[in-house]
Protein backbone atom coordinates (compact mmCIF):
# COMPACT_ATOMS: atom_id res chain seq x y z
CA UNK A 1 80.51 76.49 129.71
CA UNK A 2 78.91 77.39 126.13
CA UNK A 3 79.04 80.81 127.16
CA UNK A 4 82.75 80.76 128.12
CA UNK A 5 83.98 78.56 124.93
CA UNK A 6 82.04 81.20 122.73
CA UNK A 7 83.59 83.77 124.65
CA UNK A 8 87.09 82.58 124.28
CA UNK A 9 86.93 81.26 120.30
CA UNK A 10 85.22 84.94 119.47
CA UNK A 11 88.21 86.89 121.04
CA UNK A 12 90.55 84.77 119.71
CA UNK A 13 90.07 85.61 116.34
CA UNK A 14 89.99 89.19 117.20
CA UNK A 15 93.25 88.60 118.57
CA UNK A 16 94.62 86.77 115.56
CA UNK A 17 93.44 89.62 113.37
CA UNK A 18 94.57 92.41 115.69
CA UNK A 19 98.34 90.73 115.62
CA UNK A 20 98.26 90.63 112.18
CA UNK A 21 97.24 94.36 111.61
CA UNK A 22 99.24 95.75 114.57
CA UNK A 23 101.76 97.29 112.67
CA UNK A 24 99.81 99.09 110.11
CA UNK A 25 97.43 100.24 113.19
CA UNK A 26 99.82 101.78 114.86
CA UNK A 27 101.23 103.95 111.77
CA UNK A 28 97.21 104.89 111.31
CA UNK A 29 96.53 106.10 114.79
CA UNK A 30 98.91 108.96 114.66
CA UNK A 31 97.89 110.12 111.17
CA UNK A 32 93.86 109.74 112.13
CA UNK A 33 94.40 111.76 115.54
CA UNK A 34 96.89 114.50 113.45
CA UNK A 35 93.64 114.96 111.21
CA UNK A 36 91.51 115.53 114.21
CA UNK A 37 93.42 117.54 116.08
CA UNK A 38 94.24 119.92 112.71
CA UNK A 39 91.18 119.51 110.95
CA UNK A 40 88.09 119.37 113.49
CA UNK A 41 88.09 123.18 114.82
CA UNK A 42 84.39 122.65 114.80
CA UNK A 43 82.52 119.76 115.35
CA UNK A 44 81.71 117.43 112.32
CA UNK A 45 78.43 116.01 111.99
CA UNK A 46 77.28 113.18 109.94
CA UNK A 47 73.92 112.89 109.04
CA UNK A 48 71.65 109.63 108.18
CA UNK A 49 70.24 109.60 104.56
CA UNK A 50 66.80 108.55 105.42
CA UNK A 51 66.49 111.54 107.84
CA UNK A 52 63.40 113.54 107.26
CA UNK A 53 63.71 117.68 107.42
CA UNK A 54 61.86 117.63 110.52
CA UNK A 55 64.09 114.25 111.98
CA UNK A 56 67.20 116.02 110.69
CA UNK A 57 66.34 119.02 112.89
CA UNK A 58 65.76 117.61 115.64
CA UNK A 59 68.53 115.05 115.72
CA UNK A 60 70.74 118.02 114.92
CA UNK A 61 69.00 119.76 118.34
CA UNK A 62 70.29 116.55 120.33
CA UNK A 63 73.81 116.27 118.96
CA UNK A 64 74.04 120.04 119.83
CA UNK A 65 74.34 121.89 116.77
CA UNK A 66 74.82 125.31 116.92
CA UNK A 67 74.06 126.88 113.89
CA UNK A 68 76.06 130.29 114.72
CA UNK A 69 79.04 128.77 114.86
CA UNK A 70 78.99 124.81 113.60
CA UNK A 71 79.50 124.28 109.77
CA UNK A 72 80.83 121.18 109.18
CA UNK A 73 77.10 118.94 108.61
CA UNK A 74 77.52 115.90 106.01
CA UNK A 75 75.04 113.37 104.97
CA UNK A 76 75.53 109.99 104.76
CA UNK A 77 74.38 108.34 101.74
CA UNK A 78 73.36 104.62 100.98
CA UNK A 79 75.86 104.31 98.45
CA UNK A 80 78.68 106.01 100.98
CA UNK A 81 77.44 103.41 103.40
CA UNK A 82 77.66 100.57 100.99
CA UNK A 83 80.99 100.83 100.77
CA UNK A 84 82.23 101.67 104.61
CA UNK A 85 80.26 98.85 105.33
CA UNK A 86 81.47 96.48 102.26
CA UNK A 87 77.52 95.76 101.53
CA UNK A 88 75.28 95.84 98.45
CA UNK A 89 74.40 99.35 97.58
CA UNK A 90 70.70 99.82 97.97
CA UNK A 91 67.96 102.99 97.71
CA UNK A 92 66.40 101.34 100.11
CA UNK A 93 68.63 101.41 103.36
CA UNK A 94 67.40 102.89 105.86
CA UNK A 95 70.13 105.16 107.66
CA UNK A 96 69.02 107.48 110.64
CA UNK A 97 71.52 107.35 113.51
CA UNK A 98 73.73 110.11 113.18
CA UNK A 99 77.16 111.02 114.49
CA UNK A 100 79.04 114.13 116.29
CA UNK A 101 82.58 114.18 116.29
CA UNK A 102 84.34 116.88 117.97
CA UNK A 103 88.27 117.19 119.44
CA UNK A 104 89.85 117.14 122.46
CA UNK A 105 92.48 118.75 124.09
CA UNK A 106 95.90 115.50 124.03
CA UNK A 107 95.09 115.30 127.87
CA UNK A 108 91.67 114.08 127.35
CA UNK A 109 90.61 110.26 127.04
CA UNK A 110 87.82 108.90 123.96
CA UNK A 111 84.56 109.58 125.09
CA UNK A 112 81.20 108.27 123.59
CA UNK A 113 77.78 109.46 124.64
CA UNK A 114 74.82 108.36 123.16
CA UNK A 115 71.78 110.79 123.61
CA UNK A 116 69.13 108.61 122.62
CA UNK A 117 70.11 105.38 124.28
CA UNK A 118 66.46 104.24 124.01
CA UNK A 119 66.56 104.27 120.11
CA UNK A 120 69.84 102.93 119.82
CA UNK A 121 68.83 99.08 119.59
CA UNK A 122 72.51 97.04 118.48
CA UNK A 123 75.57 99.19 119.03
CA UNK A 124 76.64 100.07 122.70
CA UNK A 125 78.88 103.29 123.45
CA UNK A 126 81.38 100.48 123.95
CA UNK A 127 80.93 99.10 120.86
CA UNK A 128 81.69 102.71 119.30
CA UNK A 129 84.67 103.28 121.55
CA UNK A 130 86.31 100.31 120.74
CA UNK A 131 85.65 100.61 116.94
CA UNK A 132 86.81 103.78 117.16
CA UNK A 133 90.30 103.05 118.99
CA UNK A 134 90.81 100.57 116.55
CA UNK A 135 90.27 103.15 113.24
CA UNK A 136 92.71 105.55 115.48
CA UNK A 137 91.42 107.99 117.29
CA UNK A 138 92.91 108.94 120.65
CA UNK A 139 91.39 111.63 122.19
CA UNK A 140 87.89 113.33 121.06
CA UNK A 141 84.18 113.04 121.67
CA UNK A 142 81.71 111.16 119.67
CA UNK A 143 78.16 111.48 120.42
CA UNK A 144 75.37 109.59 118.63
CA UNK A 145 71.37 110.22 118.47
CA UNK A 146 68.40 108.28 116.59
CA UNK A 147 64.90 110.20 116.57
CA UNK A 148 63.50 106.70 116.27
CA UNK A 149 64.36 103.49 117.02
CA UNK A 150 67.48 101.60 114.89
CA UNK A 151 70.17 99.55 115.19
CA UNK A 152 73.27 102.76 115.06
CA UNK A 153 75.28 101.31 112.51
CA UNK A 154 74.75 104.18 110.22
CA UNK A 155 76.24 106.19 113.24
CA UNK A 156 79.04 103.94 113.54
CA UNK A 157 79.81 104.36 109.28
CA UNK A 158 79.27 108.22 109.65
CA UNK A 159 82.51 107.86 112.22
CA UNK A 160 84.68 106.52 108.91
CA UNK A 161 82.83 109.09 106.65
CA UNK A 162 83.73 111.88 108.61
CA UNK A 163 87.38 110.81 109.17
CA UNK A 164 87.90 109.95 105.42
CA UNK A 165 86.46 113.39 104.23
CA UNK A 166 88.67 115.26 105.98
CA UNK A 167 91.78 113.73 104.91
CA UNK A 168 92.41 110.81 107.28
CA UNK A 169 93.56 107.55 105.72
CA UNK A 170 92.31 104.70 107.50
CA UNK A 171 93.28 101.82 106.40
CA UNK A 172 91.42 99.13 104.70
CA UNK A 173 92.39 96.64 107.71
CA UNK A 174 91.49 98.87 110.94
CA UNK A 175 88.39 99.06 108.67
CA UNK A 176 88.07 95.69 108.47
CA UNK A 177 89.20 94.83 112.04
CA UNK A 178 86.97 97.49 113.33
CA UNK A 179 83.75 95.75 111.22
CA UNK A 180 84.81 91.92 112.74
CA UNK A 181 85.11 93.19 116.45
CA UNK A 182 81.46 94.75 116.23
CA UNK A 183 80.19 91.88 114.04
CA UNK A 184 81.47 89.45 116.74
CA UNK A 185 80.63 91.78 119.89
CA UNK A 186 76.86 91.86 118.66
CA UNK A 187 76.85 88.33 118.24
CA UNK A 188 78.17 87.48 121.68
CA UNK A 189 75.44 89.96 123.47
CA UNK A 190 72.55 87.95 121.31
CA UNK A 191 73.74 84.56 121.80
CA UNK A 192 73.58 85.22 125.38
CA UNK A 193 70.93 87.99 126.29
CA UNK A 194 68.80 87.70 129.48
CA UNK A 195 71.46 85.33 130.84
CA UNK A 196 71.79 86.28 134.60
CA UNK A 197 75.32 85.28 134.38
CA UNK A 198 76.18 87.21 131.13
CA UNK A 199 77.57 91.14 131.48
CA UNK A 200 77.95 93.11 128.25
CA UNK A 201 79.94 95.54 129.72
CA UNK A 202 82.28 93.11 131.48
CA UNK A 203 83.09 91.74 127.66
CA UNK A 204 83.67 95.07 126.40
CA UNK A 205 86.52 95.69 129.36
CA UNK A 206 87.70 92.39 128.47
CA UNK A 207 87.99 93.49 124.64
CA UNK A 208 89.99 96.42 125.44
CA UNK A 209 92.22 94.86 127.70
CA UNK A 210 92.95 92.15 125.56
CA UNK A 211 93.71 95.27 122.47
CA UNK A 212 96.33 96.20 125.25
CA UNK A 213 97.89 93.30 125.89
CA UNK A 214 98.02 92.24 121.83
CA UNK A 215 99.36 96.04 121.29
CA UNK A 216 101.99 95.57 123.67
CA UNK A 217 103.23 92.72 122.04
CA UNK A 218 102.96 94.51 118.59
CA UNK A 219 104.33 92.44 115.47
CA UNK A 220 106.03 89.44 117.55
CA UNK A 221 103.05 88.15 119.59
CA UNK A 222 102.71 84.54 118.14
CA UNK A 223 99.06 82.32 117.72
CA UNK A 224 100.00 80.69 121.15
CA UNK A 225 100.21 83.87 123.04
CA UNK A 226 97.08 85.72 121.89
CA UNK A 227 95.18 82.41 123.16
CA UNK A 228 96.79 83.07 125.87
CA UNK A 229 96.01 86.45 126.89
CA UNK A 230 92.32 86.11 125.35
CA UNK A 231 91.85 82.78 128.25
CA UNK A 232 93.61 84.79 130.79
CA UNK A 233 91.64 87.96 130.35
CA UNK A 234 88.28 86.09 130.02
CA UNK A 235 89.29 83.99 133.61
């Protein structure tokens, strides 16, 4: 029963907030999947800070650079990641998960692949797929690797780098809305880890069905039917 009311009050609020920015979603999703499909004729990459020469090689070697043909490699600094991640800007951050973004043809579906699942420690390809629906994008392939063991969030703020450096304008509240859902995601999986009865990948279905139903509804879905579709879904 804890699990279930925890369950329901966390998507709730992502409903709530997901009604309230459904509007200016939907005019960001286009523009972010224009840029993508205009500006991404090879691959971006987006680097962790913290990387050493020898880590950055090698996590370059999993996302599968190709250096006679991929250009587009950016580094993500603390104080970039400061303020993606509306946090105090610190030398001492330690960012190492790093991010390939690449396009796909409008047929396609979002695809996330993480190559180093074993290092990845917080975020789930889920988690990324969802985060990344909400910023906008459509159709393209994100693909994330660690050469040692962290949490990916620095892979998940290379994701807005990228976008934002090649034009896109996301929005301060998919940014926002995309931060809560992982915030709250995370601290549904700890709250109830090792629980026989508990499936993280169950929730994250749930999550994206409930972004359906609350999209369908767009701007007129009141507080009474986004309980409703979070208790239904969860049922």
């Amino acid at each position: 029963m804890k699990m279930k009311k925890l369950l329901v009050a966390g998507m709730a609020i992502l409903a709530s907030v997901t009604a309230f920015t459904s509007v200016a979603q939907a005019a960001t999703s286009s523009q972010v999947q224009k840029v993508i499909d205009e500006s991404y004729v090879q691959p971006d990459y987006v680097m962790g800070y913290s990387l050493s020469e020898e880590q950055r090689n090698e996590t370059l070697n999993l996302l599968g650079y190709d250096s006679s043909k991929d250009t587009n490699v950016k580094t993500l600094t603390t104080s970039a990641y400061a303020n993606i991640m509306n946090v105090a800007d610190d030398s001492s951050l330690q960012l190492y998960s790093s991010v390939k973004i690449a396009k796909l043809g409008a047929k396609e579906t979002l695809s996330v692949e993480i190559v180093t699942p074993q290092n990845i420690t917080k975020i789930t390809p889920d988690m990324y797929r969802n985060a990344a629906t909400t910023l906008g994008i459509e159709h393209a392939k994100i693909t994330v690797a660690a050469p040692i063991a962290v949490t990916g969030e620095s892979a998940l703020a290379g994701i807005y780098y990228s976008l934002e450096q090649n034009g896109a304008k996301v929005s301060d509240e998919s940014k926002e809305l995309a931060q809560e859902e992982l915030k709250t995601l995370s601290q549904i999986n700890d709250e109830n880890s090792g629980k026989s009865n508990y499936d993280a990948d169950k929730l994250n279905v749930a999550m994206t069905d409930i972004k359906t139903a609350v999209a369908d509804k767009g701007n007129k879905l009141t507080d009474d039917q986004a309980k409703t579709i979070v208790q239904r879904t969860i049922n």
